[in-house]
N, C-alpha and C. Protein backbone atom coordinates (compact mmCIF):
# COMPACT_ATOMS: atom_id res chain seq x y z
N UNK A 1 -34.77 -22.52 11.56
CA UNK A 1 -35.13 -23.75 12.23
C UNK A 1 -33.92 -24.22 13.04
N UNK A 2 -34.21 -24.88 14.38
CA UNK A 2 -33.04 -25.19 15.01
C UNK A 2 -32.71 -26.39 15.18
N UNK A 3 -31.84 -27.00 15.09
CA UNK A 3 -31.05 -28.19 15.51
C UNK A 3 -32.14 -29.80 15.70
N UNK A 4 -32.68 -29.18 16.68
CA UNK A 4 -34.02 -29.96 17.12
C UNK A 4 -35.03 -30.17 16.56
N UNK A 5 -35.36 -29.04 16.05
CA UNK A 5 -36.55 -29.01 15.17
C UNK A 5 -36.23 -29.55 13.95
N UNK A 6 -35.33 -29.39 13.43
CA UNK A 6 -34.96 -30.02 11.81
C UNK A 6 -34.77 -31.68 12.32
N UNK A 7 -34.28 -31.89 13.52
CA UNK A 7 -33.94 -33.72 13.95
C UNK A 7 -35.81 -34.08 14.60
N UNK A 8 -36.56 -33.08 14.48
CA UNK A 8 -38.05 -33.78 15.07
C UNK A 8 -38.71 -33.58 13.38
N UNK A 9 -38.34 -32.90 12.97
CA UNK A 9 -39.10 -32.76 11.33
C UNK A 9 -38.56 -34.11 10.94
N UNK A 10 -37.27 -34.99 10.86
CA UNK A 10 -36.54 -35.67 10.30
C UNK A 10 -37.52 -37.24 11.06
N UNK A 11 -37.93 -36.75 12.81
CA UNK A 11 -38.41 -38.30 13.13
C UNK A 11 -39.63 -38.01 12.54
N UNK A 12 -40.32 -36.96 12.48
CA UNK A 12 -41.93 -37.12 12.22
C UNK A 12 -42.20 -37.43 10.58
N UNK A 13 -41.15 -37.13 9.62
CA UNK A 13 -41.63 -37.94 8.81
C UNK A 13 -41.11 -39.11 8.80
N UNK A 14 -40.38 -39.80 9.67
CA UNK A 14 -40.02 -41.35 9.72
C UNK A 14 -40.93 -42.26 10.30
N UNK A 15 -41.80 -41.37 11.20
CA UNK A 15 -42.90 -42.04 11.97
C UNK A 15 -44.23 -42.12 11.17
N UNK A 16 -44.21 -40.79 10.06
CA UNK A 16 -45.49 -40.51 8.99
C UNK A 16 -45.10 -42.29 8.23
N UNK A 17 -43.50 -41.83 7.49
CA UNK A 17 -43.87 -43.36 6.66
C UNK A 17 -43.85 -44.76 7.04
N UNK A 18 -43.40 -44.97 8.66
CA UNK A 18 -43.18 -46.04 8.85
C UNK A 18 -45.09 -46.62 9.64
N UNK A 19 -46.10 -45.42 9.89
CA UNK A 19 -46.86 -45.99 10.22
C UNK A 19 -47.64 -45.87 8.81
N UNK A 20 -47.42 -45.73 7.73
CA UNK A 20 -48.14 -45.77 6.50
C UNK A 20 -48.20 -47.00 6.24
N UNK A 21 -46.42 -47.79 6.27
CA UNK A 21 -46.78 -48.84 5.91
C UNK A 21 -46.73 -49.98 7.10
N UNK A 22 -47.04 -49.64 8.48
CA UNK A 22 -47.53 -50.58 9.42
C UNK A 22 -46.62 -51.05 10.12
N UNK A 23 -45.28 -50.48 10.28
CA UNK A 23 -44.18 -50.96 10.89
C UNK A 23 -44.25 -50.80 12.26
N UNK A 24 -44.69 -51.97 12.72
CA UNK A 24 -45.11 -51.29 14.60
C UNK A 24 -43.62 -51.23 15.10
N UNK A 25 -42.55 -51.78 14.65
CA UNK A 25 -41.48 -51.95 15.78
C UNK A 25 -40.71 -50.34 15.47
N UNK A 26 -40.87 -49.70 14.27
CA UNK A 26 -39.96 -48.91 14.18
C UNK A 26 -41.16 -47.66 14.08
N UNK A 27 -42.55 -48.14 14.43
CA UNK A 27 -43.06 -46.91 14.69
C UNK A 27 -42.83 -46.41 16.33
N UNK A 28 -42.52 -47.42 16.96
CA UNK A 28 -42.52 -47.56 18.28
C UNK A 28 -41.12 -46.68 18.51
N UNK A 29 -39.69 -46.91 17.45
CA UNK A 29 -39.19 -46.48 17.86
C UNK A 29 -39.13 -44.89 17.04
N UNK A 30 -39.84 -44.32 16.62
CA UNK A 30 -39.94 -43.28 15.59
C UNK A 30 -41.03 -42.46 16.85
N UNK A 31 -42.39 -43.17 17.74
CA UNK A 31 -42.29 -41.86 18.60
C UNK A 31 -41.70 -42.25 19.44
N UNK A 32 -41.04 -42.55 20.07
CA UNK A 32 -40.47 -42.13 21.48
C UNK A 32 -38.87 -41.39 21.02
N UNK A 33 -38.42 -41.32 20.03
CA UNK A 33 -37.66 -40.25 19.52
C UNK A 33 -38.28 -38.98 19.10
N UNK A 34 -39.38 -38.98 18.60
CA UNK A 34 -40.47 -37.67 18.84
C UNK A 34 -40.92 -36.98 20.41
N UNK A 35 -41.07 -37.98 21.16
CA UNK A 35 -41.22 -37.60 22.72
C UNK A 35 -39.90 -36.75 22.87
N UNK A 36 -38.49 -37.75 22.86
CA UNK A 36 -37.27 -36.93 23.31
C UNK A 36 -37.39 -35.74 22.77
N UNK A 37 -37.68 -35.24 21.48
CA UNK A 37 -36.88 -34.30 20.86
C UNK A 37 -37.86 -33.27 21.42
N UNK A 38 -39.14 -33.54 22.12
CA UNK A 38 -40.41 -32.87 22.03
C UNK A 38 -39.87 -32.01 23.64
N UNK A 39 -39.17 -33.52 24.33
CA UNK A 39 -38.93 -32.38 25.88
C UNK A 39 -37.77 -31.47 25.17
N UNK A 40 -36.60 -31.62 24.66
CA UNK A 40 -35.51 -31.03 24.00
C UNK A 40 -35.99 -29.62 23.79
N UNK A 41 -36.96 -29.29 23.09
CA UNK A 41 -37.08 -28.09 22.84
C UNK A 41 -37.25 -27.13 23.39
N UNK A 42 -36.83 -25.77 22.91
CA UNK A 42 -36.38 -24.61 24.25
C UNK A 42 -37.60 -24.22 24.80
N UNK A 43 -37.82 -23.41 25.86
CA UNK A 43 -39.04 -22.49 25.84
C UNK A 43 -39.36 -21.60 24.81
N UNK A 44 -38.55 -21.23 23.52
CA UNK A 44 -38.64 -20.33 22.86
C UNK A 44 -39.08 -21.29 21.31
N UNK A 45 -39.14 -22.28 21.29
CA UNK A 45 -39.88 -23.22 20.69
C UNK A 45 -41.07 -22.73 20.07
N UNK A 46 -41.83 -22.72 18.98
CA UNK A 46 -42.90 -21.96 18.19
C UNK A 46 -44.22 -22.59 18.60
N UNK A 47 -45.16 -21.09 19.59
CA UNK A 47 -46.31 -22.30 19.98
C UNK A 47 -47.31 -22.84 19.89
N UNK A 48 -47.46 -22.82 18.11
CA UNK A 48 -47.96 -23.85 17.23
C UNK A 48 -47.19 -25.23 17.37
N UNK A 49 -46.10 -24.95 16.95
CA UNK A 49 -45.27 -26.42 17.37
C UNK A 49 -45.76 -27.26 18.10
N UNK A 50 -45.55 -26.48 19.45
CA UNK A 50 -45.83 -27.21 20.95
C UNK A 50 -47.16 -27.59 20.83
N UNK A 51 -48.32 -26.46 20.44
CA UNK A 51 -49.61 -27.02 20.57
C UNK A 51 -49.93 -28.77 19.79
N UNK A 52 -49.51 -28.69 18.50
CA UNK A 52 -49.22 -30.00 17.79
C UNK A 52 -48.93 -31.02 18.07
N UNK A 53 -47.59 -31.07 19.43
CA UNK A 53 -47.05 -32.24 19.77
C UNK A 53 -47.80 -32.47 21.28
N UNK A 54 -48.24 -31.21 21.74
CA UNK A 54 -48.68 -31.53 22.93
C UNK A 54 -50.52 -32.70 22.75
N UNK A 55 -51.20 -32.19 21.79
CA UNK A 55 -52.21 -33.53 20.78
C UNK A 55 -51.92 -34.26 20.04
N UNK A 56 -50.75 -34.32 19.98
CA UNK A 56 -50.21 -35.45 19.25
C UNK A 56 -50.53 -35.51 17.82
N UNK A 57 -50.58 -34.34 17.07
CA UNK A 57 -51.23 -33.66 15.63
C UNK A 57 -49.78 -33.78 15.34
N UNK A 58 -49.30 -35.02 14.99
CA UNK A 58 -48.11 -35.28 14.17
C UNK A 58 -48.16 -34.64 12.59
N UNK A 59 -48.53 -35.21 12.16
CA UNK A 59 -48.59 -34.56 10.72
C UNK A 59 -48.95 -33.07 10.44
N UNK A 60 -49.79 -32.39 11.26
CA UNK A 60 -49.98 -30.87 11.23
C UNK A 60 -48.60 -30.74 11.86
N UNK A 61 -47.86 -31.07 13.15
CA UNK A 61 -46.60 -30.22 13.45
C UNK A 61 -45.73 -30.83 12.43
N UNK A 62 -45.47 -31.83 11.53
CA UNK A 62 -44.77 -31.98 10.13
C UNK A 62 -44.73 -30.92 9.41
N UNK A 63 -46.35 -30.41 8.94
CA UNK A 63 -46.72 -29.36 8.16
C UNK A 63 -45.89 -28.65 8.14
N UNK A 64 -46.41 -27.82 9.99
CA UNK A 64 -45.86 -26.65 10.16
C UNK A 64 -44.24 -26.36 10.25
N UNK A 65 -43.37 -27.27 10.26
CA UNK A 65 -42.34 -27.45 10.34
C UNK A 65 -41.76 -26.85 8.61
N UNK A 66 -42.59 -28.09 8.24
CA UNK A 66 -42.46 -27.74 7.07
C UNK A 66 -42.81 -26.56 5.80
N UNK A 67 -43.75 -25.60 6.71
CA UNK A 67 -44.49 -24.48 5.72
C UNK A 67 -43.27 -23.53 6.28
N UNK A 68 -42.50 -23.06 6.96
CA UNK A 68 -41.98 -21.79 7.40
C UNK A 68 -42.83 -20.99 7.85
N UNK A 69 -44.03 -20.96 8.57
CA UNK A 69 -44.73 -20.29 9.25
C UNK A 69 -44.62 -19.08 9.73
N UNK A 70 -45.25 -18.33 10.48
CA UNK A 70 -44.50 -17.46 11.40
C UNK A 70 -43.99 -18.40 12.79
N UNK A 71 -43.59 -18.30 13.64
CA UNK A 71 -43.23 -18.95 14.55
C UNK A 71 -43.49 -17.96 15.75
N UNK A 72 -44.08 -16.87 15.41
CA UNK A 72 -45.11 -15.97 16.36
C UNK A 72 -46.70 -16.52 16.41
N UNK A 73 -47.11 -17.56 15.34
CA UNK A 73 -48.10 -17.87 15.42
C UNK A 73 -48.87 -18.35 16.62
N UNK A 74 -50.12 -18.40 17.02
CA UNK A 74 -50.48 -19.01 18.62
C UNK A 74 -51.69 -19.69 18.19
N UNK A 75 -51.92 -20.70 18.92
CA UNK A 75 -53.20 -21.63 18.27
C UNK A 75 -54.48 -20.68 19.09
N UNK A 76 -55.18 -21.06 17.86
CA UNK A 76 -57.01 -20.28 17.93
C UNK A 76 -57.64 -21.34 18.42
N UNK A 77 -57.42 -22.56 19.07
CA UNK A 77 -58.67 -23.59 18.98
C UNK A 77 -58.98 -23.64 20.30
N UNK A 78 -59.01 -22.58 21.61
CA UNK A 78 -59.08 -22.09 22.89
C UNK A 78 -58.31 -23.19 23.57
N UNK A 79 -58.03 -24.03 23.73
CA UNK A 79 -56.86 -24.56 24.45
C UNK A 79 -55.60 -24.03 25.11
């Protein structure tokens, strides 16, 4: 995992618990630190990842962050 990805695993679960418990000001600032880290990432970026953040499937790209995946994986959902 790289640099980025471990600091977007780190906002997406800050954004998982801060919209659990309804914190609009620091959910506000929990994604747009998800946006940054989201352009940050290389082209070589895993493109499950990308598919995730590009729908905004926060918690599935948490997951996947979090399962160790392959990072050859490619999304099936024709998109």
């Amino acid at each position: 995992m790289t640099a980025i990805e471990q600091e977007l695993r780190e906002a997406l679960e800050q954004f998982m618990a801060t919209t659990a418990k309804r914190q609009s000001e620091e959910i506000g600032e929990a994604l747009n630190r998800i946006l940054q880290l989201e352009q940050q990432l290389g082209a070589d970026a895993p493109a499950m990842l990308r598919h995730y953040l590009e729908r905004r499937s926060y918690q599935k790209a948490l997951d996947f962050l979090n399962s160790g995946r392959s990072e050859t994986e490619t999304p099936q959902c024709g998109h």
